[in-house]
C-alpha atoms as a PDB file:
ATOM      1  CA  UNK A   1       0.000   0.000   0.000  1.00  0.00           C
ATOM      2  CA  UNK A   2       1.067   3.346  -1.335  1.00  0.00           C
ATOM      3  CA  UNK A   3       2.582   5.852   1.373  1.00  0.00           C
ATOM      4  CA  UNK A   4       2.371   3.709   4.450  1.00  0.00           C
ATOM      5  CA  UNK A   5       3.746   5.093   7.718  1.00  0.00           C
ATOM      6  CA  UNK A   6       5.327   3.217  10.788  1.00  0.00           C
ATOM      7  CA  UNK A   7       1.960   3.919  12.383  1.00  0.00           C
ATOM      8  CA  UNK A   8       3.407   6.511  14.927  1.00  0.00           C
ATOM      9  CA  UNK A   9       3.446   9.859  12.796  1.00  0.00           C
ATOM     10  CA  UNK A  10      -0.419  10.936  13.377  1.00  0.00           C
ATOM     11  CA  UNK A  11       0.523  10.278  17.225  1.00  0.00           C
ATOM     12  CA  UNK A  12       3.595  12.253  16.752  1.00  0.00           C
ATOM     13  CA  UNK A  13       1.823  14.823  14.875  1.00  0.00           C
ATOM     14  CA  UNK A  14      -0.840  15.215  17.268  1.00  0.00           C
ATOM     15  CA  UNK A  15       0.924  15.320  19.762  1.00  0.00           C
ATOM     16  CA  UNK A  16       3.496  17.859  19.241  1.00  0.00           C
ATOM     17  CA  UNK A  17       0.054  20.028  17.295  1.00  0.00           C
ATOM     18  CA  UNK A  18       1.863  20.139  13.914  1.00  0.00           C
ATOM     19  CA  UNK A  19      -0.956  21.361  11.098  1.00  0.00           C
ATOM     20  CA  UNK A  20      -1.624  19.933   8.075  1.00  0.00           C
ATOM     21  CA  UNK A  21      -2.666  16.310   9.573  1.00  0.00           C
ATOM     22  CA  UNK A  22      -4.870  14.852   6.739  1.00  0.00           C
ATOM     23  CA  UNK A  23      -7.566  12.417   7.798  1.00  0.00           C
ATOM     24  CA  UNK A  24     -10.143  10.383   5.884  1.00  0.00           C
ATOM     25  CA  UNK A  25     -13.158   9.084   7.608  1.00  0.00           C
ATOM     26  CA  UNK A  26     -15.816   6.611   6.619  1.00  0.00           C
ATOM     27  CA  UNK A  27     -18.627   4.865   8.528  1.00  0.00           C
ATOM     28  CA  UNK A  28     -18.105   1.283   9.552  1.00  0.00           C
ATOM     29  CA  UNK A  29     -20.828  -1.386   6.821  1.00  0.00           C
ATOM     30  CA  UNK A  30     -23.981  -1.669   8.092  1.00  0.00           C
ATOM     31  CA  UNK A  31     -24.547  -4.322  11.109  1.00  0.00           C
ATOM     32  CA  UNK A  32     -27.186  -6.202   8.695  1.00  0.00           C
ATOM     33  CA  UNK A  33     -24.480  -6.860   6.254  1.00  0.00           C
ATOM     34  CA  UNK A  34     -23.139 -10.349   6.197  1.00  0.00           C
ATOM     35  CA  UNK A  35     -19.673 -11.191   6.585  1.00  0.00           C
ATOM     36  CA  UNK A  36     -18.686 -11.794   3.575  1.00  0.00           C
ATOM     37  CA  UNK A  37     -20.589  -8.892   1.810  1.00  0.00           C
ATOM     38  CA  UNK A  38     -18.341  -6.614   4.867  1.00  0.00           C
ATOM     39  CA  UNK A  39     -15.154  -8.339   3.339  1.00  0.00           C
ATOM     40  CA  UNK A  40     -16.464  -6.918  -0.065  1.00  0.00           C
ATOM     41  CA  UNK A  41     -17.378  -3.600   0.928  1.00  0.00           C
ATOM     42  CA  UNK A  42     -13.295  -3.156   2.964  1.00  0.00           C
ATOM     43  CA  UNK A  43     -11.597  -4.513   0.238  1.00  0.00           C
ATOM     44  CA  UNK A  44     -13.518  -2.070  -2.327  1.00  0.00           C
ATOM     45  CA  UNK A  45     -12.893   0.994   0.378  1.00  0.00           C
ATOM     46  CA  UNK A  46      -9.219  -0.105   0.953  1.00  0.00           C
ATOM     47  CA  UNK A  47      -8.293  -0.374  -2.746  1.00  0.00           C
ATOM     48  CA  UNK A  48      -9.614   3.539  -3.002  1.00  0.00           C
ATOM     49  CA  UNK A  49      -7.498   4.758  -0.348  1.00  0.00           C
ATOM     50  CA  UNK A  50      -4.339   2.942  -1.541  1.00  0.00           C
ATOM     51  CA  UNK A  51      -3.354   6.119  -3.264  1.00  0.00           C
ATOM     52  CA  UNK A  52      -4.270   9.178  -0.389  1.00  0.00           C
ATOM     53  CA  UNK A  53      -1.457   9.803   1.059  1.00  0.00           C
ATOM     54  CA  UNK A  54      -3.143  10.806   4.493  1.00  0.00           C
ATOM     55  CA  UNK A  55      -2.189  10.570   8.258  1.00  0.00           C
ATOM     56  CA  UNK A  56      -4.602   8.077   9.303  1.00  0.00           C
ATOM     57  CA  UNK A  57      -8.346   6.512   8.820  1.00  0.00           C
ATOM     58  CA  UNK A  58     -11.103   7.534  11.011  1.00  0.00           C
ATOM     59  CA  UNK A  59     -13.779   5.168  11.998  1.00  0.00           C
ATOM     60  CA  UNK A  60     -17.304   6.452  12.963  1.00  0.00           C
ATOM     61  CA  UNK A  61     -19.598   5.506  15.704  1.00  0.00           C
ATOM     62  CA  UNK A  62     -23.149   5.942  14.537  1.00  0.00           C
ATOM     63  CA  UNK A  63     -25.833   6.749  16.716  1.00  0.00           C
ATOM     64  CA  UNK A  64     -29.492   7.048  16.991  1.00  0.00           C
ATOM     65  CA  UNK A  65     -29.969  10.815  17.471  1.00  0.00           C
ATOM     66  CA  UNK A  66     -33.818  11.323  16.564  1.00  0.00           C
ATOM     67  CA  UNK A  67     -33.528  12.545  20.768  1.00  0.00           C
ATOM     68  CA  UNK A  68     -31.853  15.447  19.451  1.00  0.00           C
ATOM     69  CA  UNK A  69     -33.918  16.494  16.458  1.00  0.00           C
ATOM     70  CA  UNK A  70     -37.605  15.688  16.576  1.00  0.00           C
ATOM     71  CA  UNK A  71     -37.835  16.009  12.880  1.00  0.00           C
ATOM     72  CA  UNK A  72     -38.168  13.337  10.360  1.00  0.00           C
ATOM     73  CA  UNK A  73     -34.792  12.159   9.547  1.00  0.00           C
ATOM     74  CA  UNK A  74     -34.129  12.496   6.266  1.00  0.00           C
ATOM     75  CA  UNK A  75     -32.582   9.002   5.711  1.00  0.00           C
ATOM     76  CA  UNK A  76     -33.274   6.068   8.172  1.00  0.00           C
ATOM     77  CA  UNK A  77     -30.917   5.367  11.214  1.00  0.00           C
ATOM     78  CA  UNK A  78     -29.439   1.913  10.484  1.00  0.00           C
ATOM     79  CA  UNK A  79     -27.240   0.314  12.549  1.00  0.00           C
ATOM     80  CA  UNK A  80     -23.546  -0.140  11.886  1.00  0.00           C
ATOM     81  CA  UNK A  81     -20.619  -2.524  13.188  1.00  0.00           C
ATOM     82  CA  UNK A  82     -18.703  -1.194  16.238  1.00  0.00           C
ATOM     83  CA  UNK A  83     -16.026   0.409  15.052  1.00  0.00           C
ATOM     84  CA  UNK A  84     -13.269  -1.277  17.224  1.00  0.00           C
ATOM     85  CA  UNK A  85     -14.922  -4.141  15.978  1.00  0.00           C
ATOM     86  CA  UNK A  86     -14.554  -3.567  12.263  1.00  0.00           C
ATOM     87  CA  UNK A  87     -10.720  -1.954  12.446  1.00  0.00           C
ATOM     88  CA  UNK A  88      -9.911  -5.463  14.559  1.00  0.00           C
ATOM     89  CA  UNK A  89     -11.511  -7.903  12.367  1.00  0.00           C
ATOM     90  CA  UNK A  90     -11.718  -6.652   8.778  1.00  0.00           C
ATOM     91  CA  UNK A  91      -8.877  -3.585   8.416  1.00  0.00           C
ATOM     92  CA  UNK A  92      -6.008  -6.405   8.919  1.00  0.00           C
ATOM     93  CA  UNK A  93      -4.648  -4.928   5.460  1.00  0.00           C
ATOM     94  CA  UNK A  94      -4.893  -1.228   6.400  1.00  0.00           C
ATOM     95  CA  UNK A  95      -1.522  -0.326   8.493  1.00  0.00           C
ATOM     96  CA  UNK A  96      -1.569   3.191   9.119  1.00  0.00           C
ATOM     97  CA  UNK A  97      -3.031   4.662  12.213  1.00  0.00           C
ATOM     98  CA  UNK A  98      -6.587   4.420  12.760  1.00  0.00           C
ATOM     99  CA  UNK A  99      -8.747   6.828  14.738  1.00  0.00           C
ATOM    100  CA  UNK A 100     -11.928   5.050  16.393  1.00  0.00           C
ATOM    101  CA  UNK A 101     -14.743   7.399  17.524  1.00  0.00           C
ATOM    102  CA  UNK A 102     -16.728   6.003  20.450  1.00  0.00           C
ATOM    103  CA  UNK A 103     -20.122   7.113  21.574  1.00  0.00           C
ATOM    104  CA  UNK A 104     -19.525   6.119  24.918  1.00  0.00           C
ATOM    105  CA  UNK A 105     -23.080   6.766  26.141  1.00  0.00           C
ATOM    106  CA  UNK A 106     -23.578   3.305  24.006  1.00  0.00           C
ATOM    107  CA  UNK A 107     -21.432   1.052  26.124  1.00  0.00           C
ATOM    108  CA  UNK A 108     -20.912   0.093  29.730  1.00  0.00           C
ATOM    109  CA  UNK A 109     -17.550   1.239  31.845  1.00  0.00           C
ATOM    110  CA  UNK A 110     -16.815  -2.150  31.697  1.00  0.00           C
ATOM    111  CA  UNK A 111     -16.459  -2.301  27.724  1.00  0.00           C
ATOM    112  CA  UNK A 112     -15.245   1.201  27.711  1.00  0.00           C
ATOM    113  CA  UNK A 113     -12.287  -0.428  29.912  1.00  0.00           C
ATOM    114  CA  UNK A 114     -12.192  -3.376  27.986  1.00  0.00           C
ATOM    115  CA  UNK A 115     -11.492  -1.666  25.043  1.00  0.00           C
ATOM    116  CA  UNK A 116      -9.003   0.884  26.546  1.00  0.00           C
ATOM    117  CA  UNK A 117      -6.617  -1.878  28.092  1.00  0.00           C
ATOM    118  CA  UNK A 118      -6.296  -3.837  24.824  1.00  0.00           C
ATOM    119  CA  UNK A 119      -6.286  -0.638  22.450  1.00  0.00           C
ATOM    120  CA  UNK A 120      -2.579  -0.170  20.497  1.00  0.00           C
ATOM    121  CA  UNK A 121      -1.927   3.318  22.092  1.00  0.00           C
ATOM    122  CA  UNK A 122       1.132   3.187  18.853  1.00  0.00           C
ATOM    123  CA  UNK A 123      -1.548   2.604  16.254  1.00  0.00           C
ATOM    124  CA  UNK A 124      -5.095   4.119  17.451  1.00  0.00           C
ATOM    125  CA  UNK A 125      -6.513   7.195  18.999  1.00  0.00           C
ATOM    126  CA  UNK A 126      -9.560   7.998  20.104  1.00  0.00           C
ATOM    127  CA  UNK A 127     -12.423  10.153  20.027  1.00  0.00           C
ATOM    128  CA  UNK A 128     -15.042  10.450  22.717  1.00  0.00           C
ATOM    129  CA  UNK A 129     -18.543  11.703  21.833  1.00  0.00           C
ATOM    130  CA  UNK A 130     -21.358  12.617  24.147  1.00  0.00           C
ATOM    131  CA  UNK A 131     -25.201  12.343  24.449  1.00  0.00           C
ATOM    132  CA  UNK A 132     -26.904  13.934  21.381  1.00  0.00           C
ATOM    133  CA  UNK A 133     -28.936  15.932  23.782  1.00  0.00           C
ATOM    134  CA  UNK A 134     -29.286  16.323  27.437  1.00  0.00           C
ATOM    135  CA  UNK A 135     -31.998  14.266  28.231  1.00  0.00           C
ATOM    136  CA  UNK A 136     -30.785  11.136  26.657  1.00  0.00           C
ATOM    137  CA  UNK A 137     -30.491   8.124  28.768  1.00  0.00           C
ATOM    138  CA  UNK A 138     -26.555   7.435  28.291  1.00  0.00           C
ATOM    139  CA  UNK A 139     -24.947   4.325  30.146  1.00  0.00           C
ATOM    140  CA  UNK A 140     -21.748   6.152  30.207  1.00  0.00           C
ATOM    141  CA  UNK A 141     -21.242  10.132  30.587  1.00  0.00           C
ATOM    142  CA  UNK A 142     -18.595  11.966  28.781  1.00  0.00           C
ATOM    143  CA  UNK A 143     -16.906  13.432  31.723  1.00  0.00           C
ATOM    144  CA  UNK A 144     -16.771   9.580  32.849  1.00  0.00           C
ATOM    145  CA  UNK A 145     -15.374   8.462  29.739  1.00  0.00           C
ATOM    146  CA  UNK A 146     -12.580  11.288  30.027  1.00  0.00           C
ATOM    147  CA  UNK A 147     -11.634  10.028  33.326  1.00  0.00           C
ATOM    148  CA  UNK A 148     -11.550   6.496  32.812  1.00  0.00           C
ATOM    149  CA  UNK A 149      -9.444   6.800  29.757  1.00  0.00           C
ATOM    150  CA  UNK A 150      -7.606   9.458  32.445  1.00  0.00           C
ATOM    151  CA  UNK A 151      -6.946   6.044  34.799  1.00  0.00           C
ATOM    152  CA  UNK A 152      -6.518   3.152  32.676  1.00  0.00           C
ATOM    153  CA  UNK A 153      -4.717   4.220  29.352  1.00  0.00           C
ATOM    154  CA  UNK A 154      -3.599   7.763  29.418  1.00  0.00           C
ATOM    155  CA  UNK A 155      -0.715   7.204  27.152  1.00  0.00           C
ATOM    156  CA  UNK A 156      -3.908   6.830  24.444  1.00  0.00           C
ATOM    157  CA  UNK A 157      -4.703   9.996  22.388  1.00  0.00           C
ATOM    158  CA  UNK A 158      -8.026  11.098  22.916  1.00  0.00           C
ATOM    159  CA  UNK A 159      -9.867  13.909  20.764  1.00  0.00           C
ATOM    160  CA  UNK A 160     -13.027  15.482  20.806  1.00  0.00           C
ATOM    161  CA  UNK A 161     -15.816  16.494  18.663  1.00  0.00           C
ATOM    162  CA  UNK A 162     -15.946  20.940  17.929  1.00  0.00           C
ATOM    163  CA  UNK A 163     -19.467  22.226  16.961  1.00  0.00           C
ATOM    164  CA  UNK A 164     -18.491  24.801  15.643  1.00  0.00           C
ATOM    165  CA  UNK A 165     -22.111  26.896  15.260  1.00  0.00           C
ATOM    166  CA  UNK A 166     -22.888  25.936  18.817  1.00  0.00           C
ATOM    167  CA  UNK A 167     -22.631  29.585  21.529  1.00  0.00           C
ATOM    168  CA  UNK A 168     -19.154  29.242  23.774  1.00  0.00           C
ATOM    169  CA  UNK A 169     -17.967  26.166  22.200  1.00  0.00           C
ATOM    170  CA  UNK A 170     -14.635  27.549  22.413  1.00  0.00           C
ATOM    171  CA  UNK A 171     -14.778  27.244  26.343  1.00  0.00           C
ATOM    172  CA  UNK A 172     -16.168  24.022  26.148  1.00  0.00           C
ATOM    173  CA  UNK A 173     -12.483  23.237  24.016  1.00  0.00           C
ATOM    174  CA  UNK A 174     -10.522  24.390  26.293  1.00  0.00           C
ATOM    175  CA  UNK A 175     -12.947  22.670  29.343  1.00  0.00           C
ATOM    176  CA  UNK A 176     -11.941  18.968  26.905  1.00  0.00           C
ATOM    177  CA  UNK A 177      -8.447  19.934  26.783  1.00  0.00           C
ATOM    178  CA  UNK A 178      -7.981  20.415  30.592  1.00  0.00           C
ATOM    179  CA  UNK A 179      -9.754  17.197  30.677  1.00  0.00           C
ATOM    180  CA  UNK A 180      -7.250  15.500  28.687  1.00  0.00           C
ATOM    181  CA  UNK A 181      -8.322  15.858  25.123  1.00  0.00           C
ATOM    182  CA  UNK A 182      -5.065  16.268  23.030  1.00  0.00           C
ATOM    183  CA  UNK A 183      -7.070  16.900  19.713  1.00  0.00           C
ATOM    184  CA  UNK A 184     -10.419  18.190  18.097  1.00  0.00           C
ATOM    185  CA  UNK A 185     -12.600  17.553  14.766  1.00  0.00           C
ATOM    186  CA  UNK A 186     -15.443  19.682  13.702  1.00  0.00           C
ATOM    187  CA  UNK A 187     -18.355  18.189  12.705  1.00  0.00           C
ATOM    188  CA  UNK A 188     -18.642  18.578   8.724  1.00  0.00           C
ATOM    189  CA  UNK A 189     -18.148  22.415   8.026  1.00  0.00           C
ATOM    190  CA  UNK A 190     -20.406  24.236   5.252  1.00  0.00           C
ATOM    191  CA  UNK A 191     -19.879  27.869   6.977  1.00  0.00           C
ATOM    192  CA  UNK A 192     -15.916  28.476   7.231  1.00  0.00           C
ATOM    193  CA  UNK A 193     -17.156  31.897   9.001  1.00  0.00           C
ATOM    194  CA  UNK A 194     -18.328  30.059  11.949  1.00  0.00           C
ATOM    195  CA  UNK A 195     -15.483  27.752  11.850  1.00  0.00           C
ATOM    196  CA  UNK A 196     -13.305  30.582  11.695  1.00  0.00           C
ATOM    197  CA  UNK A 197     -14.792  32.162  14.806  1.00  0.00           C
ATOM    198  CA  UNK A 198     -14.441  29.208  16.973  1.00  0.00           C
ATOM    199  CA  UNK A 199     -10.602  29.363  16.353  1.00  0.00           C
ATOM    200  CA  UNK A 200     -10.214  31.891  17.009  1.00  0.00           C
ATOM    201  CA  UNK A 201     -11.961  32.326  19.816  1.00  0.00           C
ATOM    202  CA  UNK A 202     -10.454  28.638  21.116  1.00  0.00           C
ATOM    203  CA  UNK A 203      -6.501  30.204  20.431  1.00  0.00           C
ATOM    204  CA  UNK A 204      -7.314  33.590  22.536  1.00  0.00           C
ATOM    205  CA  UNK A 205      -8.806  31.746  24.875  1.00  0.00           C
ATOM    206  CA  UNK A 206      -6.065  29.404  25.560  1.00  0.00           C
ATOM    207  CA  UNK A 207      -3.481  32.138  25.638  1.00  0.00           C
ATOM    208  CA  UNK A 208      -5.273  34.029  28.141  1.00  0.00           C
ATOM    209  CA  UNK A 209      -4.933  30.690  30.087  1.00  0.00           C
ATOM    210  CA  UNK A 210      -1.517  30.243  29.324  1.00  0.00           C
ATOM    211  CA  UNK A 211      -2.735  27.175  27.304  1.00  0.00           C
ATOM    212  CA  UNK A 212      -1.313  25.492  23.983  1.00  0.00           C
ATOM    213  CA  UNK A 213      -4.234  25.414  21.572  1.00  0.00           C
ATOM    214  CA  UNK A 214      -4.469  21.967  20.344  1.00  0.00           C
ATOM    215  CA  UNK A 215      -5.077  21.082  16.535  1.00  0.00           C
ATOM    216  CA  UNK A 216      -8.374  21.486  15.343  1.00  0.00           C
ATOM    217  CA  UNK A 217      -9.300  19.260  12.234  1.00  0.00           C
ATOM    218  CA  UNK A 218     -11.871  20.489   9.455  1.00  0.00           C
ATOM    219  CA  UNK A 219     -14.316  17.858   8.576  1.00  0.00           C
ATOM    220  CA  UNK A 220     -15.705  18.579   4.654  1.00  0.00           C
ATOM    221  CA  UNK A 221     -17.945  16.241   3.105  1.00  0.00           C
ATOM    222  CA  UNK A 222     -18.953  16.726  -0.338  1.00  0.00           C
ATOM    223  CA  UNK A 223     -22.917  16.635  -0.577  1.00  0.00           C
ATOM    224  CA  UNK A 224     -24.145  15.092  -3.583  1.00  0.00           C
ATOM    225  CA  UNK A 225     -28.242  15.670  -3.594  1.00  0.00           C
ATOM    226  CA  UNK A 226     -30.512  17.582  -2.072  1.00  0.00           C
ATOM    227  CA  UNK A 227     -31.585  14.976   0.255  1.00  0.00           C
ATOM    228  CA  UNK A 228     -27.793  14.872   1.152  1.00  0.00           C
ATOM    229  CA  UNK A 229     -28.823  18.606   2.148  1.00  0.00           C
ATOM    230  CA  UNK A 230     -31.456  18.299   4.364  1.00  0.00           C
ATOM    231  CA  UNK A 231     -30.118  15.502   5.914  1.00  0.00           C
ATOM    232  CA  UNK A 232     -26.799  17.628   7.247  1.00  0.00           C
ATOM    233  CA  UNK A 233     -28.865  20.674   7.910  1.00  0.00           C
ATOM    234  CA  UNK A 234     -31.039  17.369  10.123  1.00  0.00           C
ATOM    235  CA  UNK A 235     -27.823  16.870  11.793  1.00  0.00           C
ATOM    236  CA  UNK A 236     -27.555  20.479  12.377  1.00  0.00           C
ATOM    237  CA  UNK A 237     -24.882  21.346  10.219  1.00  0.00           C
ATOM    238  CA  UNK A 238     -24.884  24.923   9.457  1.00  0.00           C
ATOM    239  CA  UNK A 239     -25.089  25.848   5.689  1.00  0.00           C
ATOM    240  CA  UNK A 240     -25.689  29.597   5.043  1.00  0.00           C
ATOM    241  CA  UNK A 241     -28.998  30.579   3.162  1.00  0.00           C
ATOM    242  CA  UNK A 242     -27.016  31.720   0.198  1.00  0.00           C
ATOM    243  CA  UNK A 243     -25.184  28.276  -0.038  1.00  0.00           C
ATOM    244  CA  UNK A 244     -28.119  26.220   0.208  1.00  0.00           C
ATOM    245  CA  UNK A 245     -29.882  28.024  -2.523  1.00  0.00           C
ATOM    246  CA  UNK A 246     -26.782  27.666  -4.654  1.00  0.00           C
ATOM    247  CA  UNK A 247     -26.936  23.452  -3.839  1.00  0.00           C
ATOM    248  CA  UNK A 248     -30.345  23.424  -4.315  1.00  0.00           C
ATOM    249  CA  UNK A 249     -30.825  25.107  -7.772  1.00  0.00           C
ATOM    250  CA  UNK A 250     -27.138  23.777  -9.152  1.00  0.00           C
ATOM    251  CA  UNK A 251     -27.210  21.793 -12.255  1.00  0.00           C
ATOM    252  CA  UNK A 252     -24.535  20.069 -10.726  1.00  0.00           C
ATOM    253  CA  UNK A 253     -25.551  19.635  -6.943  1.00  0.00           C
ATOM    254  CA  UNK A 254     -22.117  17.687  -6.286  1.00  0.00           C
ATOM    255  CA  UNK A 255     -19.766  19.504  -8.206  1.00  0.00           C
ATOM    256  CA  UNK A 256     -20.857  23.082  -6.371  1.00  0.00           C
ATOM    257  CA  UNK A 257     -20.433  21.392  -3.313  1.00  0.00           C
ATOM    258  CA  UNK A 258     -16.998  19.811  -4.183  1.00  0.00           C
ATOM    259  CA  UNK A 259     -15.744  23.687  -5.052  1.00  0.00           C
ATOM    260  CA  UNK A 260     -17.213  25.229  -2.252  1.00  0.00           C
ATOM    261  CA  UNK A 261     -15.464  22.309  -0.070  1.00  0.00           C
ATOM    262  CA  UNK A 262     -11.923  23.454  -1.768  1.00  0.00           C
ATOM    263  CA  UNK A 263     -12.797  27.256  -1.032  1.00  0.00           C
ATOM    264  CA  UNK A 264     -13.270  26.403   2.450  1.00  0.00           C
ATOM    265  CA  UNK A 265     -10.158  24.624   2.559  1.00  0.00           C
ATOM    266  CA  UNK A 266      -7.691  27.435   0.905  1.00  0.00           C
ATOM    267  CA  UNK A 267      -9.943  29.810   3.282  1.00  0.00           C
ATOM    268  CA  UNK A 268      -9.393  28.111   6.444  1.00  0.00           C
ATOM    269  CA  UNK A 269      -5.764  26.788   5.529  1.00  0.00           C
ATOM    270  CA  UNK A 270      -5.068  30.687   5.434  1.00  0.00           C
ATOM    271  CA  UNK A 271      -6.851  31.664   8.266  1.00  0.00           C
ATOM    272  CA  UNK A 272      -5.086  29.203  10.449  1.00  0.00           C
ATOM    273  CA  UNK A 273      -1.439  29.552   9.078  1.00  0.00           C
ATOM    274  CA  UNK A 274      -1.802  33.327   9.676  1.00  0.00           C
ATOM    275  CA  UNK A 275      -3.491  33.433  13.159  1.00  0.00           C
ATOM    276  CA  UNK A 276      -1.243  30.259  14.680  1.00  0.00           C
ATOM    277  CA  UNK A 277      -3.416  28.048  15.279  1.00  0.00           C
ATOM    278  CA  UNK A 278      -2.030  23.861  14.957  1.00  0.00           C
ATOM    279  CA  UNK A 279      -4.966  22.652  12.063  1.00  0.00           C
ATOM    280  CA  UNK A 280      -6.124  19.789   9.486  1.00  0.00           C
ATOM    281  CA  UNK A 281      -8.862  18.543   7.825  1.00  0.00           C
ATOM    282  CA  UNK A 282     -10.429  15.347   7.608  1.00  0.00           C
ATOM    283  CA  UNK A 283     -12.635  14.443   4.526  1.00  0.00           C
ATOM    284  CA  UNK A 284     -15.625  11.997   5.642  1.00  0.00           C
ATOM    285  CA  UNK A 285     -17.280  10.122   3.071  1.00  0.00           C
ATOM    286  CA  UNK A 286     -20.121   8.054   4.359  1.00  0.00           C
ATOM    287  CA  UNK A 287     -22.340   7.901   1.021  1.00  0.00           C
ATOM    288  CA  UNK A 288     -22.549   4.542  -0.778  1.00  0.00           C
ATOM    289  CA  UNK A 289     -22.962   6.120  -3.858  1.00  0.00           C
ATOM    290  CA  UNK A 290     -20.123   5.566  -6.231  1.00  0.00           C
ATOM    291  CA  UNK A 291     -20.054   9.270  -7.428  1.00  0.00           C
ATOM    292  CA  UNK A 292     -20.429  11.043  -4.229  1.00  0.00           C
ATOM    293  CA  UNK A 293     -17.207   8.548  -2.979  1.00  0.00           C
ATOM    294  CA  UNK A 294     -15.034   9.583  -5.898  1.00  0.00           C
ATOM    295  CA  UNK A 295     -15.877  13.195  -5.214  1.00  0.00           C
ATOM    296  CA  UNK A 296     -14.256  12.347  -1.662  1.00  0.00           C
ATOM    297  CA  UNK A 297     -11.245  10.659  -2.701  1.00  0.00           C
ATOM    298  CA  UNK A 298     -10.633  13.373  -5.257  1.00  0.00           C
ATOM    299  CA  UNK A 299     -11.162  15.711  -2.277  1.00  0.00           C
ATOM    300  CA  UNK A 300      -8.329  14.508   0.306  1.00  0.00           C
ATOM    301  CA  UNK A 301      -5.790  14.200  -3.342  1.00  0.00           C
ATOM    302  CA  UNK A 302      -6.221  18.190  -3.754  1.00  0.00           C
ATOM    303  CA  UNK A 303      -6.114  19.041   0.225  1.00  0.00           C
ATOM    304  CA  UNK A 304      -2.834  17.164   0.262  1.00  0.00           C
ATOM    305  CA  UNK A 305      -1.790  19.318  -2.481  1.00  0.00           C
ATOM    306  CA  UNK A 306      -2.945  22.601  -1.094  1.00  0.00           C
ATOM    307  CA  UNK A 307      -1.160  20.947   2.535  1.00  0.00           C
ATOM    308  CA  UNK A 308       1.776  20.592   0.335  1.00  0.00           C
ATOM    309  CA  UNK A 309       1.666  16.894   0.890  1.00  0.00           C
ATOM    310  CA  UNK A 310       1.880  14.904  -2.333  1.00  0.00           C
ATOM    311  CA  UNK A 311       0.426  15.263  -6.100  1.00  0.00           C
ATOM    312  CA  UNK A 312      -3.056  15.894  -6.235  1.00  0.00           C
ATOM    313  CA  UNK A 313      -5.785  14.054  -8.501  1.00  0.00           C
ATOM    314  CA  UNK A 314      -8.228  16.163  -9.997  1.00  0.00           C
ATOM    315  CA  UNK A 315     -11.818  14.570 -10.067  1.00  0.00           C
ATOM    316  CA  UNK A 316     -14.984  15.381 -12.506  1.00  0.00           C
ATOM    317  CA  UNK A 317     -18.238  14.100 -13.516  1.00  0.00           C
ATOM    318  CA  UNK A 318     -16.869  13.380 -16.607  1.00  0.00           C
END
């Protein structure tokens, strides 16, 4: 496989808050999917990815979050293997570092330290996410989570998810940090304004504090329908009026959003270089439409360019 690492640079990275960390980030096959259909679907993804010349994969941890938004969502909540599961069964082949998001309000302390003890500390990191919404039953809290990871594995790199449209999320960054979290990554960014703001309110913050701001990752995802749409604006995902009328009457619906993903990128990339503030970007592609993965791949070629990484790939409809 093209570009492989040792498996410690994205710990290295992270840890010393270099920019330009490149991550791509998919969602783990559908629980309902048998195991030899999962073997199909790793060995497709894998053979994609053989090319990127990125830090590391990340794994998502879906989770039911109709708590959070009593609208109808937009495409139905399906279950999907455990993470940990799928890098430790099927991702044998893949040996750079993998980062494996856990919804710890899913699992008991007892499989939260079950997976801590026997997690490669060299090869993974971590990224704990909380209860969609207040009045979720969780079995596990965030702040617990922090501090058990705190006890049993600290030498394991935990991150932490930045919204970046929610009011004072900065604080709650540096809160995470103080609590141990050595990294952060948005959810998927369609407003680099309000990315921009968090920042930059995040770096002032932790220099009033005498703090060292920790990287903060950009998540883009290229959105190939309007369906796609709704369903991010569903997740609460904030995409300004005058870029959602642009997706919506497009001729093109993924191709605008592909360009507008790369103007975000040169925008933040210069935003961040010039202010100080440790950065990167992860590209998420969770659609299983052929097109709308592409798009991704294509995406994470041309941010390593514009990182100044490796040759980028340029991607059409064509």
């Amino acid at each position: 496989m093209a570009n492989q690492s040792d498996g410690t640079d994205l710990r290295s990275r992270v840890a010393d808050a270099d920019s330009g960390v490149l991550l791509f980030g998919i969602t783990p096959p559908r629980l309902s999917n048998t195991p030899e259909r999962i073997r199909e679907i790793t060995a497709a993804t894998l053979a994609r990815l053989e090319s990127l010349d990125v830090d590391g994969l990340a794994l998502y941890d879906i989770d039911d979050e109709s708590d959070r938004n009593p609208a109808q969502r937009p495409f139905p909540y399906l279950p999907t293997i455990d993470p940990a599961v799928y890098h430790a069964d099927y991702l044998g082949k893949w040996n750079r570092p993998v980062v494996v998001y856990r919804c710890v309000g899913k699992y008991s302390r007892t499989e939260l330290r079950t997976w801590l003890r026997t997690a490669d500390a060299d090869r993974l990191l971590g990224v704990f996410v909380g209860a969609s919404s207040k009045g979720k039953a969780v079995r596990t809290g965030l702040s617990e989570a922090q501090d058990l990871r705190r006890d049993v594995r600290p030498d394991l790199l935990l991150g932490a998810v930045a919204i970046t449209e929610r009011p004072e999320e900065h604080l709650r960054l540096v809160a995470k940090q103080v609590a141990g979290c050595a990294y952060f990554i948005s959810q998927v960014i369609y407003s680099a304004d309000a990315a921009k703001s968090m920042v930059s309110d995040y770096y002032y913050a932790c220099r009033e504090r005498d703090l060292e701001p920790r990287p903060v990752l950009f998540t883009l995802s290229v959105c190939g329908s309007v369906k796609t749409l709704a369903f991010l604006q569903w997740l609460g995902v904030d995409v300004p009026r005058w870029l959602e009328n642009s997706l919506r009457h497009a001729d093109d619906t993924l191709a605008e959003s592909y360009q507008h993903c790369l103007a975000n990128a040169r925008d933040l990339i210069s935003f961040c270089r010039k202010l100080g503030m440790p950065f990167g970007f992860l590209v998420e592609s969770v659609s299983i439409r052929k097109v709308e993965i592409d798009a991704s791949v294509a995406l994470a070629h041309e941010l390593s360019k514009l990182l100044g990484r490796g040759t980028p790939s340029v991607w059409s409809r064509a």
